[in-house]
N, C-alpha and C. Protein backbone atom coordinates (compact mmCIF):
# COMPACT_ATOMS: atom_id res chain seq x y z
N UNK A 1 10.49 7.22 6.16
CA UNK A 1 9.78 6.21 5.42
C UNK A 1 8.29 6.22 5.80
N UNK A 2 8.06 6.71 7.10
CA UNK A 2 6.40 6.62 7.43
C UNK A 2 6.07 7.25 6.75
N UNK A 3 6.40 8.84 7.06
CA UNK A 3 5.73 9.99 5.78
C UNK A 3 5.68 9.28 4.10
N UNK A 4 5.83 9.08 4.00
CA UNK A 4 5.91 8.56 2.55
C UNK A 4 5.27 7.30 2.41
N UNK A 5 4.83 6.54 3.59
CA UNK A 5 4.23 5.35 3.08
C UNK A 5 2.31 5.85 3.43
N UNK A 6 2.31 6.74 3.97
CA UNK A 6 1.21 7.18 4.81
C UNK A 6 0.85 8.39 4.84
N UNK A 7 1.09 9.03 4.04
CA UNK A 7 0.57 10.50 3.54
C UNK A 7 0.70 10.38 1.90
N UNK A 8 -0.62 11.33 1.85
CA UNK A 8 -0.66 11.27 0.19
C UNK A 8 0.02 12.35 -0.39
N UNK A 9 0.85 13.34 -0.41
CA UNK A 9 1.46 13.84 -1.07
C UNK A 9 2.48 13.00 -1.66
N UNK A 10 2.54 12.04 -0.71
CA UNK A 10 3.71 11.06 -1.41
C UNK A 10 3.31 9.54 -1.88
N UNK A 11 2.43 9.24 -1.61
CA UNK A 11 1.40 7.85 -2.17
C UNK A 11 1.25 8.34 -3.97
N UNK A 12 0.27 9.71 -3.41
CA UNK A 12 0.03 10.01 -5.09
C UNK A 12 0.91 10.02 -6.38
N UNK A 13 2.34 9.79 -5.58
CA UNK A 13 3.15 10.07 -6.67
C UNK A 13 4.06 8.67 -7.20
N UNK A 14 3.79 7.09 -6.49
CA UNK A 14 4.16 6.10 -6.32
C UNK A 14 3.08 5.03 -6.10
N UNK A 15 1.84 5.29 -6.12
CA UNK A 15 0.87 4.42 -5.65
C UNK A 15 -0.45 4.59 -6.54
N UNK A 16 -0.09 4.48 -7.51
CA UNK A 16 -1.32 4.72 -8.61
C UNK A 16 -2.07 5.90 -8.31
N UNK A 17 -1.44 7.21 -7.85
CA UNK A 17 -2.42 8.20 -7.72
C UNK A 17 -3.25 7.88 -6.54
N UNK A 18 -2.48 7.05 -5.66
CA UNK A 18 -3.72 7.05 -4.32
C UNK A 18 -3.83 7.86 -3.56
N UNK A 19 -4.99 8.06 -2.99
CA UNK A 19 -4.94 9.11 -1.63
C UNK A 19 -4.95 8.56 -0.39
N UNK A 20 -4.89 8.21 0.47
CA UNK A 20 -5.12 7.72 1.84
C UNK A 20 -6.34 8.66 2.50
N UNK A 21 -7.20 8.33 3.13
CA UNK A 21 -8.19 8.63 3.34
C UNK A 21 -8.25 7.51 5.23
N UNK A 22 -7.44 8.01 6.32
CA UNK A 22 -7.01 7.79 7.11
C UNK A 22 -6.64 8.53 8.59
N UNK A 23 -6.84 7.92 9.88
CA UNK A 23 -6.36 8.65 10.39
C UNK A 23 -5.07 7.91 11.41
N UNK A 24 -5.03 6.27 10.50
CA UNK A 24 -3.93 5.54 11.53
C UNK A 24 -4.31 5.33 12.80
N UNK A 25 -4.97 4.86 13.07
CA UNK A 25 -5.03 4.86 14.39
C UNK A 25 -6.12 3.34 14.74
N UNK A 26 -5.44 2.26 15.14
CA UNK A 26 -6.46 1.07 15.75
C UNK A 26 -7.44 0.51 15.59
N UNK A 27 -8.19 -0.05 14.46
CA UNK A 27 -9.37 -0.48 14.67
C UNK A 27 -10.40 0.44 13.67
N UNK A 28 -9.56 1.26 13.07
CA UNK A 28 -10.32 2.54 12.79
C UNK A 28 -10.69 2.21 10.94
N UNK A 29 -11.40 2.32 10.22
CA UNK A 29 -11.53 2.36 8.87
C UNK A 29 -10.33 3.11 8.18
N UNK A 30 -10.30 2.73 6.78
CA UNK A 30 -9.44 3.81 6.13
C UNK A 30 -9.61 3.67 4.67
N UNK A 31 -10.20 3.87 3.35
CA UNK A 31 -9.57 4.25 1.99
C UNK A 31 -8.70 4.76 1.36
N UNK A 32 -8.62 4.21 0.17
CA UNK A 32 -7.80 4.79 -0.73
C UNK A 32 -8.42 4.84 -2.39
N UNK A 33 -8.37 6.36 -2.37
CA UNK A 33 -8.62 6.29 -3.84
C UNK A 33 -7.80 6.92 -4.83
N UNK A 34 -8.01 7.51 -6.23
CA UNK A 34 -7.39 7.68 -6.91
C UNK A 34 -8.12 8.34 -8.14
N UNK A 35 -7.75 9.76 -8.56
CA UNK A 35 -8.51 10.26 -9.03
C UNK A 35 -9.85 10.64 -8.70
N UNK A 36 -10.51 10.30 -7.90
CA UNK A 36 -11.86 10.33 -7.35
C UNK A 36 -12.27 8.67 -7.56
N UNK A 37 -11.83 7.62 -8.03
CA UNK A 37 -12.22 6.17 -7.92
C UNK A 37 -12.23 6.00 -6.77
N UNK A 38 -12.81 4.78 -6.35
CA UNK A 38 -12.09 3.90 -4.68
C UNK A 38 -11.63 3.20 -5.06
N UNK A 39 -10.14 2.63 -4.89
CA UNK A 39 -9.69 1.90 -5.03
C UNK A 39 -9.07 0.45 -4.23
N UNK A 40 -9.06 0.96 -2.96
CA UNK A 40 -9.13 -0.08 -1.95
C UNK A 40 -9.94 0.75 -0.36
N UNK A 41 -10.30 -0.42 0.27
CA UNK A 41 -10.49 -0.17 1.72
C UNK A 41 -10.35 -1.63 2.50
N UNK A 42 -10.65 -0.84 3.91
CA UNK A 42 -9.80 -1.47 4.73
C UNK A 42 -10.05 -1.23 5.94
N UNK A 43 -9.59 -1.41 7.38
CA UNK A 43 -9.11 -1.69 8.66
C UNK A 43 -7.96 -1.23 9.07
N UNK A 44 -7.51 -0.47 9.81
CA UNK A 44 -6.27 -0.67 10.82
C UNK A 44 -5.78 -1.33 11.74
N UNK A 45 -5.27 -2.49 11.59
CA UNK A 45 -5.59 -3.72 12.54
C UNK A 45 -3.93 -3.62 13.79
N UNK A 46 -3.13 -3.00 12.91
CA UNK A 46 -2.09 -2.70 14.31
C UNK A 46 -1.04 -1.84 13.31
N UNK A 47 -0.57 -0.57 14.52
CA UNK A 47 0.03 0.32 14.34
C UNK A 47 0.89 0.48 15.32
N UNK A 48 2.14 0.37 14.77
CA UNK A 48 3.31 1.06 15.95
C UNK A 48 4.26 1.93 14.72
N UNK A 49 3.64 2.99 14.93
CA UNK A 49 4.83 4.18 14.17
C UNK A 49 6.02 4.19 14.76
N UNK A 50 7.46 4.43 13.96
CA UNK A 50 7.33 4.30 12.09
C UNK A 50 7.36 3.11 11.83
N UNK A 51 7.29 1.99 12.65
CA UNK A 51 7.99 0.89 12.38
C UNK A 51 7.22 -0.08 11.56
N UNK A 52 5.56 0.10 12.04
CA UNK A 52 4.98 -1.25 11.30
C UNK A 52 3.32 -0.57 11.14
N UNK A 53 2.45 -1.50 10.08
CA UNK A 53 1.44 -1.00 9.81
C UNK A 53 0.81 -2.13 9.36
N UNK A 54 -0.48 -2.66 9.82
CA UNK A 54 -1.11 -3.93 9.50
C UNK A 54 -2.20 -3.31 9.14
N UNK A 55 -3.05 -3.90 7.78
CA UNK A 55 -4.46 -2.98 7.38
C UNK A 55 -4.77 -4.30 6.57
N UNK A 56 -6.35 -4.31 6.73
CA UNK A 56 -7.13 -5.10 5.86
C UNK A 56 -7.37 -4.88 4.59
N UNK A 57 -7.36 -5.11 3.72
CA UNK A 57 -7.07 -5.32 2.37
C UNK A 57 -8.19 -5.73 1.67
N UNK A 58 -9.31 -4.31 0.88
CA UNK A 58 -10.18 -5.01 0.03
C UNK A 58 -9.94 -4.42 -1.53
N UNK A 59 -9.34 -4.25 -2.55
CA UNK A 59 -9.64 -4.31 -3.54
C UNK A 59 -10.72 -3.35 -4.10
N UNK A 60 -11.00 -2.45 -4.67
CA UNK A 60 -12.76 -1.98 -5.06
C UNK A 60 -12.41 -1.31 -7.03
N UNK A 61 -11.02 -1.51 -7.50
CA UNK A 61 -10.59 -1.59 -9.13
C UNK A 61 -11.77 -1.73 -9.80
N UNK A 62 -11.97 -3.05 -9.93
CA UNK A 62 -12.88 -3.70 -10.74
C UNK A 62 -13.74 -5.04 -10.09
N UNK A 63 -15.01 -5.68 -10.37
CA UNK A 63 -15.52 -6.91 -10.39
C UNK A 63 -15.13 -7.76 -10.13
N UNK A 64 -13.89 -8.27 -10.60
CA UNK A 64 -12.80 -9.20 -10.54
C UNK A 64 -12.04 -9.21 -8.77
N UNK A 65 -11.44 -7.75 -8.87
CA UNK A 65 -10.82 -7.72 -7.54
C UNK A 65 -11.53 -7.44 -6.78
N UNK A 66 -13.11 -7.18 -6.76
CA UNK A 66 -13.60 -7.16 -5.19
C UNK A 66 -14.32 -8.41 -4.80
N UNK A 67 -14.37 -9.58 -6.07
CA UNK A 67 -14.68 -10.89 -5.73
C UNK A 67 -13.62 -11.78 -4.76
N UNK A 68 -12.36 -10.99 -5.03
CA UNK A 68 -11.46 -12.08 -4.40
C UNK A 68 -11.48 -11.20 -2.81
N UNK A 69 -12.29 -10.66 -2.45
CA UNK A 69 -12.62 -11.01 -0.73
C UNK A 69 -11.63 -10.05 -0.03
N UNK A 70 -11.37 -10.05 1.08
CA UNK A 70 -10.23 -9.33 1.93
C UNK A 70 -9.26 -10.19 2.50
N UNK A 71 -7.92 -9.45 2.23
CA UNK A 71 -7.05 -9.91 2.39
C UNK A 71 -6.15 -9.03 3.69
N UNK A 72 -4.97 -9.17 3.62
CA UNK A 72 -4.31 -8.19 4.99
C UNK A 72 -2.50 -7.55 4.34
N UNK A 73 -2.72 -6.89 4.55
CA UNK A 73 -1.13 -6.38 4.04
C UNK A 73 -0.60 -5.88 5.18
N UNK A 74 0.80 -6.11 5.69
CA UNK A 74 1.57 -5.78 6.65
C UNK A 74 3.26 -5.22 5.78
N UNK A 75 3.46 -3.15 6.28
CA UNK A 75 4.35 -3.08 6.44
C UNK A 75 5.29 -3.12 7.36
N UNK A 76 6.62 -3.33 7.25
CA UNK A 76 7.50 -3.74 8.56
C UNK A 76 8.82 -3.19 7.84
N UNK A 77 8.97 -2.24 8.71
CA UNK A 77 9.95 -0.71 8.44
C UNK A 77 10.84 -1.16 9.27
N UNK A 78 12.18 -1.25 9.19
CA UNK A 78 13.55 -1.58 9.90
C UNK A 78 14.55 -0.26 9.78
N UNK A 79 14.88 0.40 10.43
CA UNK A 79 16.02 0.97 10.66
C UNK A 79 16.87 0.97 10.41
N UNK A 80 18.11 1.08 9.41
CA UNK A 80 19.40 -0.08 9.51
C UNK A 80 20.40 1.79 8.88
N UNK A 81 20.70 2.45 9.88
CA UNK A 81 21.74 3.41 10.11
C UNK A 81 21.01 4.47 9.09
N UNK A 82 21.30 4.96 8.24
CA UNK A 82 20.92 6.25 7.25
C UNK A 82 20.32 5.14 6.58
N UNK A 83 19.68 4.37 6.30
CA UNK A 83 19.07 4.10 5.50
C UNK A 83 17.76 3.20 6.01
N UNK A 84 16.83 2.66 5.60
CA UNK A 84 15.54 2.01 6.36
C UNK A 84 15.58 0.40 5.21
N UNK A 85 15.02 -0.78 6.00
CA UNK A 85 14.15 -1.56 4.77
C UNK A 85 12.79 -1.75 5.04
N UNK A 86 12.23 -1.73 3.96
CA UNK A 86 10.72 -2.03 3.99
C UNK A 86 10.21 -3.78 3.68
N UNK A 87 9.55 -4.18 4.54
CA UNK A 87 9.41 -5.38 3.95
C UNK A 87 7.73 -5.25 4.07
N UNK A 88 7.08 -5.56 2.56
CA UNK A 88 5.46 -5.69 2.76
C UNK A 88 5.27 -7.17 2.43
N UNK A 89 4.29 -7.21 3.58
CA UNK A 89 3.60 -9.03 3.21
C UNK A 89 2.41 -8.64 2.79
N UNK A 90 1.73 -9.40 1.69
CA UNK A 90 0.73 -9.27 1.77
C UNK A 90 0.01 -10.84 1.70
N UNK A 91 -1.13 -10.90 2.77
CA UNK A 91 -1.71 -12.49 3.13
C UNK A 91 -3.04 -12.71 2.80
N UNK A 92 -3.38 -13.79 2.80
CA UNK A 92 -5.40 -14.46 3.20
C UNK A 92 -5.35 -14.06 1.04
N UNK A 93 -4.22 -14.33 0.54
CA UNK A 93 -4.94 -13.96 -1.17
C UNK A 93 -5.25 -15.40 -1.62
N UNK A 94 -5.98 -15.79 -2.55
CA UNK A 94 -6.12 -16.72 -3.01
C UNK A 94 -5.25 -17.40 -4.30
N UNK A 95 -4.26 -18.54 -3.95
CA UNK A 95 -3.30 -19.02 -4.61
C UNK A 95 -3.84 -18.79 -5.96
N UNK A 96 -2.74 -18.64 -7.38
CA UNK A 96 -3.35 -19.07 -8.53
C UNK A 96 -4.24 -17.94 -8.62
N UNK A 97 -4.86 -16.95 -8.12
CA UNK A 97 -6.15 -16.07 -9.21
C UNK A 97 -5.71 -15.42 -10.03
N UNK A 98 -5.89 -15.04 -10.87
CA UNK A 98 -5.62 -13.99 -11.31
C UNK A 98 -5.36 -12.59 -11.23
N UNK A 99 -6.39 -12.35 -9.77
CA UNK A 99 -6.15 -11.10 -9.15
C UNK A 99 -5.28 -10.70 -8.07
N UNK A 100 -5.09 -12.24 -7.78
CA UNK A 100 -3.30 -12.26 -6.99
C UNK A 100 -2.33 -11.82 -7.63
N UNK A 101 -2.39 -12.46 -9.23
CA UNK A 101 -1.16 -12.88 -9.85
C UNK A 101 -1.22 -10.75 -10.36
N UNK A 102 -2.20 -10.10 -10.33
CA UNK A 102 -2.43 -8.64 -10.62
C UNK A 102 -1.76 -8.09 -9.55
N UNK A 103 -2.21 -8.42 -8.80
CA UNK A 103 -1.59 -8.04 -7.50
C UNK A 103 -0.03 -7.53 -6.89
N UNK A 104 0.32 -8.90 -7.28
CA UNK A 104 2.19 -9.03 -6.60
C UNK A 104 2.63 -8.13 -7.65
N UNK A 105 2.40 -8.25 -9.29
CA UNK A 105 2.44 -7.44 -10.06
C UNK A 105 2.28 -5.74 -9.64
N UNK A 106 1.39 -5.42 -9.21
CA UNK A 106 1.07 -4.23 -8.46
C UNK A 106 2.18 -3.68 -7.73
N UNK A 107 2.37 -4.63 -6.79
CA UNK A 107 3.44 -4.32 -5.52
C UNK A 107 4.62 -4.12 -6.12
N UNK A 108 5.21 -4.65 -7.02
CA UNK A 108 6.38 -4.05 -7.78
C UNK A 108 6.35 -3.25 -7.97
N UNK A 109 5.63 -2.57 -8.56
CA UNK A 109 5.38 -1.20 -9.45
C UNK A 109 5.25 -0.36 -8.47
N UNK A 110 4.55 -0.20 -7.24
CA UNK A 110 4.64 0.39 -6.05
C UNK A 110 6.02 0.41 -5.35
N UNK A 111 6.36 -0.69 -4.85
CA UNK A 111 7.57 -0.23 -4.34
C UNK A 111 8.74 -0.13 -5.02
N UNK A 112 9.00 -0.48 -6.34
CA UNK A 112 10.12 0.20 -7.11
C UNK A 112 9.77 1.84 -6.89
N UNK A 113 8.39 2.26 -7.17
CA UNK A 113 8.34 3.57 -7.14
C UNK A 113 8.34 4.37 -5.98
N UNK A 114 8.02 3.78 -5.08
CA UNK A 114 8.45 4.30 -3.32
C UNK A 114 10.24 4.61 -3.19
N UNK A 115 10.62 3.08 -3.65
CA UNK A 115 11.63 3.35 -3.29
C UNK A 115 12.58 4.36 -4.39
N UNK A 116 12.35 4.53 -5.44
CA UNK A 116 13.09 5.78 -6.78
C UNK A 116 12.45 7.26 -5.78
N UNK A 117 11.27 7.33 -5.64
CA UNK A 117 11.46 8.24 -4.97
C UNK A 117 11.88 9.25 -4.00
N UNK A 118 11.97 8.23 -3.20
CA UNK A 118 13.07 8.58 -1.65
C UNK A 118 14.32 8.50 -1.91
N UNK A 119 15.20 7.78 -3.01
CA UNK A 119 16.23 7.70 -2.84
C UNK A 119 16.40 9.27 -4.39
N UNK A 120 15.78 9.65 -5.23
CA UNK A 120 16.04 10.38 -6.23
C UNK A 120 14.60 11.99 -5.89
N UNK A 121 14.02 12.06 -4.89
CA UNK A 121 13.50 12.72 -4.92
C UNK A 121 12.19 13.28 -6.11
N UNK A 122 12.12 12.32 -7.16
CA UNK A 122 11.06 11.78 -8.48
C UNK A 122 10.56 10.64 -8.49
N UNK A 123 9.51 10.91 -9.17
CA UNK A 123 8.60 9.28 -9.11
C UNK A 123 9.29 8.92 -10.25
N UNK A 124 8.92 7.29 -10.12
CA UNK A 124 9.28 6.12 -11.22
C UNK A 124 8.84 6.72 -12.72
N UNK A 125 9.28 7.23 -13.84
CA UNK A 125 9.14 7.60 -15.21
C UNK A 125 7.92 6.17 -15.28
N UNK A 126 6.81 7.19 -15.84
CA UNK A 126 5.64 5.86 -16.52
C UNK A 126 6.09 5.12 -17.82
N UNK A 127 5.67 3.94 -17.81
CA UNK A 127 6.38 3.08 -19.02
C UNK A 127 5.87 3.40 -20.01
């Protein structure tokens, strides 16, 4: 599940074409873009491989989403025999925006497609 949440051969194919632009590690900067856009950046605020990944959260899409500020997303990877769960939080968003309500929206579409992939070896068919 790390490889795949944290390398772009496998982002690009579940994560809007993102790249990670990263080296994991503490304190350290990191992007993500897509196609050559930027699409978010960020912080590495705590790392314990494979299990968990805390990163600051800015938005850089559009106008809209880099007004709503930085936020923090935490994955938290569980073990549970041949199989893993992923649980992502994402925090500090502002109730009600619109670019929240884009947002959680987002995260669906991401992790339905994380998870079709790992379990079928193909990304999510585009709608």
């Amino acid at each position: 599940m790390w490889k795949a949440l944290t390398e772009s051969e496998y982002t690009q194919q579940y994560f809007y074409g993102a790249v990670w632009e990263s080296n994991f590690e503490l304190g350290t900067p990191y992007k993500m873009s897509a196609g050559g856009f930027p699409m978010i950046e960020g912080t590495i605020e705590a790392v314990d491989r494979p299990r968990k990944l805390v990163t600051t959260f800015k938005a850089l899409w559009n106008e809209a989403a880099q007004a709503a500020g930085v936020s923090r997303v935490t994955y938290e990877i569980e073990e549970r025999g041949p199989v893993c769960k992923m649980t992502v939080i994402h925090d500090d968003l502002i109730a009600g925006s619109p670019v929240t309500d884009a947002m959680v929206d987002g995260w669906t579409t991401i992790i339905s497609g994380l998870k079709t992939l790992l379990e079928t070896g193909a990304p999510l068919p585009a709608a």
